[in-house]
Protein backbone atom coordinates (compact mmCIF):
# COMPACT_ATOMS: atom_id res chain seq x y z
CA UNK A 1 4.02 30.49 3.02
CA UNK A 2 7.45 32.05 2.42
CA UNK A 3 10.83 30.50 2.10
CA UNK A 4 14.08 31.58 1.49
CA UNK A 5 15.22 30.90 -2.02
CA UNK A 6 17.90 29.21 -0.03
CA UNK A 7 15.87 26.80 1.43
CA UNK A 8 12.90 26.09 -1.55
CA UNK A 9 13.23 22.25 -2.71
CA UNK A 10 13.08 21.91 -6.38
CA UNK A 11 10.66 20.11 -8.16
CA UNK A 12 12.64 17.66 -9.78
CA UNK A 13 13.78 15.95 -6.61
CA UNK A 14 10.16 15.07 -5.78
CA UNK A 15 9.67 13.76 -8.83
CA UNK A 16 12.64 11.71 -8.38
CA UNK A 17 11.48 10.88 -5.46
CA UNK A 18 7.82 10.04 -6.89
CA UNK A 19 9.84 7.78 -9.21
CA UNK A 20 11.60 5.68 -6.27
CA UNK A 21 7.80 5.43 -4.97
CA UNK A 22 6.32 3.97 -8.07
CA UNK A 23 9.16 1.50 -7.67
CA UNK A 24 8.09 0.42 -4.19
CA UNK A 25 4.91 0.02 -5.41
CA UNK A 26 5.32 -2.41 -7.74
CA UNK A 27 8.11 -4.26 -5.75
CA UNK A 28 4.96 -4.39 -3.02
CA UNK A 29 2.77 -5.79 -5.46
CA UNK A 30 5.18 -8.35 -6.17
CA UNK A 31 5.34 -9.48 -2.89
CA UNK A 32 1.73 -8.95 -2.19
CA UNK A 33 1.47 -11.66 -5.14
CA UNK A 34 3.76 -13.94 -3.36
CA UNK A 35 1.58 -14.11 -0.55
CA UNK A 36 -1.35 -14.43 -2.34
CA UNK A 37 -0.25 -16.91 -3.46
CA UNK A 38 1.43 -18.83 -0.61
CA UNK A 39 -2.08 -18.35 0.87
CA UNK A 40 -3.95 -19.84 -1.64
CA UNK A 41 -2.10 -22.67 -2.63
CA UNK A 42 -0.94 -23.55 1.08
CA UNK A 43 -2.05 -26.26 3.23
CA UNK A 44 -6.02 -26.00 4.69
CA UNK A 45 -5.37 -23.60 7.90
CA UNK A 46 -3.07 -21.05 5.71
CA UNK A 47 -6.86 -20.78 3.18
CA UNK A 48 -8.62 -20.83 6.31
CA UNK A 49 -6.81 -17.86 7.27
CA UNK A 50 -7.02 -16.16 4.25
CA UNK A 51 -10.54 -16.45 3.48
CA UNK A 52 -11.88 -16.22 7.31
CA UNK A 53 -9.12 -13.20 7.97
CA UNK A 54 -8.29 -11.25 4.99
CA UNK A 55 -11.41 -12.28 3.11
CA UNK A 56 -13.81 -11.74 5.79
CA UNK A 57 -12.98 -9.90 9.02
CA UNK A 58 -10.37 -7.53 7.51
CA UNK A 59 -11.23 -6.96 4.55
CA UNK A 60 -11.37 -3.21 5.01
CA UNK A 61 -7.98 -2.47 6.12
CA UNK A 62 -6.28 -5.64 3.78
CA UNK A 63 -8.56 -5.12 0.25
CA UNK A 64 -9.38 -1.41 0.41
CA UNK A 65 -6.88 0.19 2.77
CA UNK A 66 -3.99 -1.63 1.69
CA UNK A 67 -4.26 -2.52 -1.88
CA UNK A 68 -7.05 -0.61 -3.47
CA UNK A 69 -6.29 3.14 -1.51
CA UNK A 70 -2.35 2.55 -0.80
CA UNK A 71 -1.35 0.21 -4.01
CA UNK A 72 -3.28 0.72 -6.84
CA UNK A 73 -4.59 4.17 -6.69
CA UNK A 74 -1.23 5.77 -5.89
CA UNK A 75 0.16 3.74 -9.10
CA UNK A 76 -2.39 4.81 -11.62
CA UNK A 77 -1.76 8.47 -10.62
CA UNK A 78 2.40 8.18 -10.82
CA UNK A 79 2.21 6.05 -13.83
CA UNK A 80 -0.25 8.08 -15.59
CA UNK A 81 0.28 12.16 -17.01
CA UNK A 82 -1.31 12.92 -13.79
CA UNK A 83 2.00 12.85 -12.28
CA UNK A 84 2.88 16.35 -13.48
CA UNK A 85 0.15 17.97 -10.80
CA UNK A 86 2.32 18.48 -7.51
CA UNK A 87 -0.84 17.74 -5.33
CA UNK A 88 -1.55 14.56 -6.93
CA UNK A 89 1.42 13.39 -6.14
CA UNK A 90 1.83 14.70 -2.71
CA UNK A 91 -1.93 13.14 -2.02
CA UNK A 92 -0.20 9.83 -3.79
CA UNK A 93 2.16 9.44 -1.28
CA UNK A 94 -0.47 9.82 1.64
CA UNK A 95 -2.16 7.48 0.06
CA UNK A 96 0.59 4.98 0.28
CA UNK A 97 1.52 5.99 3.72
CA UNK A 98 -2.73 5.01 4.48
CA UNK A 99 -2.13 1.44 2.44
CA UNK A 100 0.83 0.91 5.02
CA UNK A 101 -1.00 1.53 7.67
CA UNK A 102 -3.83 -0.95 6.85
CA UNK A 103 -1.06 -3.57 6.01
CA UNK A 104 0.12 -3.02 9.92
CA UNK A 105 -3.56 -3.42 10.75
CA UNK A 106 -4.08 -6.38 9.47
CA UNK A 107 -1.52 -8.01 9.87
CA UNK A 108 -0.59 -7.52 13.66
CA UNK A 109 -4.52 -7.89 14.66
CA UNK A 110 -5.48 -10.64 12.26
CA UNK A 111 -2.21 -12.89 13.23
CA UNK A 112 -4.10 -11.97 16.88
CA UNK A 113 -7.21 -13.02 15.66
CA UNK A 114 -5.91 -15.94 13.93
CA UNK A 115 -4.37 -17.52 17.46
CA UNK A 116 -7.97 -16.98 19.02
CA UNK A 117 -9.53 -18.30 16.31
CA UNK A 118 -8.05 -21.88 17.11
């Protein structure tokens, strides 16, 4: 495809960008900690939710979607040398815009779940 030199982005400013990402990331693990956590150590329905929700019915979109494919993966790659190929971090980003996506999943249709469960 050609652009304008006008219009061409530089390099640097996704990189910056990837920077602010890898940020995020770890400021989502934190949080994803919390609630680990909260879940763990909470009163009997909060583990009941965890292990009969997150553990069992959605485990795809809360273990694999969100944390393995849209926390952990994208992290390794922005962390790691890898960050200097422009795909990787283009497919990075996708990846955490996927993990986001499974977060939504699970947690609009297992709080659903959760009120039929009862």
């Amino acid at each position: 495809m050609v652009v304008k030199a006008a219009k061409k982005i530089e390099w640097s400013l996704i990189e910056e960008m990837a920077q602010y990402m890898m940020y995020g990331l770890v400021f989502d693990a934190f949080l994803l900690f919390l609630e680990f956590m909260q879940s763990i150590y909470g009163s009997q329905n909060v583990v009941l939710g965890h292990e009969a929700v997150l553990m069992g019915v959605f485990r795809f979109p809360y273990f694999w979607m969100e944390i393995v494919i849209g926390l952990v993966i994208p992290f390794i790659i922005l962390v790691s040398p890898l960050k200097r190929l422009k795909p990787l971090i283009i497919i990075a980003a996708y990846m955490v815009c996927f993990g986001v996506y499974g977060m939504r999943i699970w947690w609009v249709m297992g709080g659903q779940y959760l009120q039929s469960f009862y």
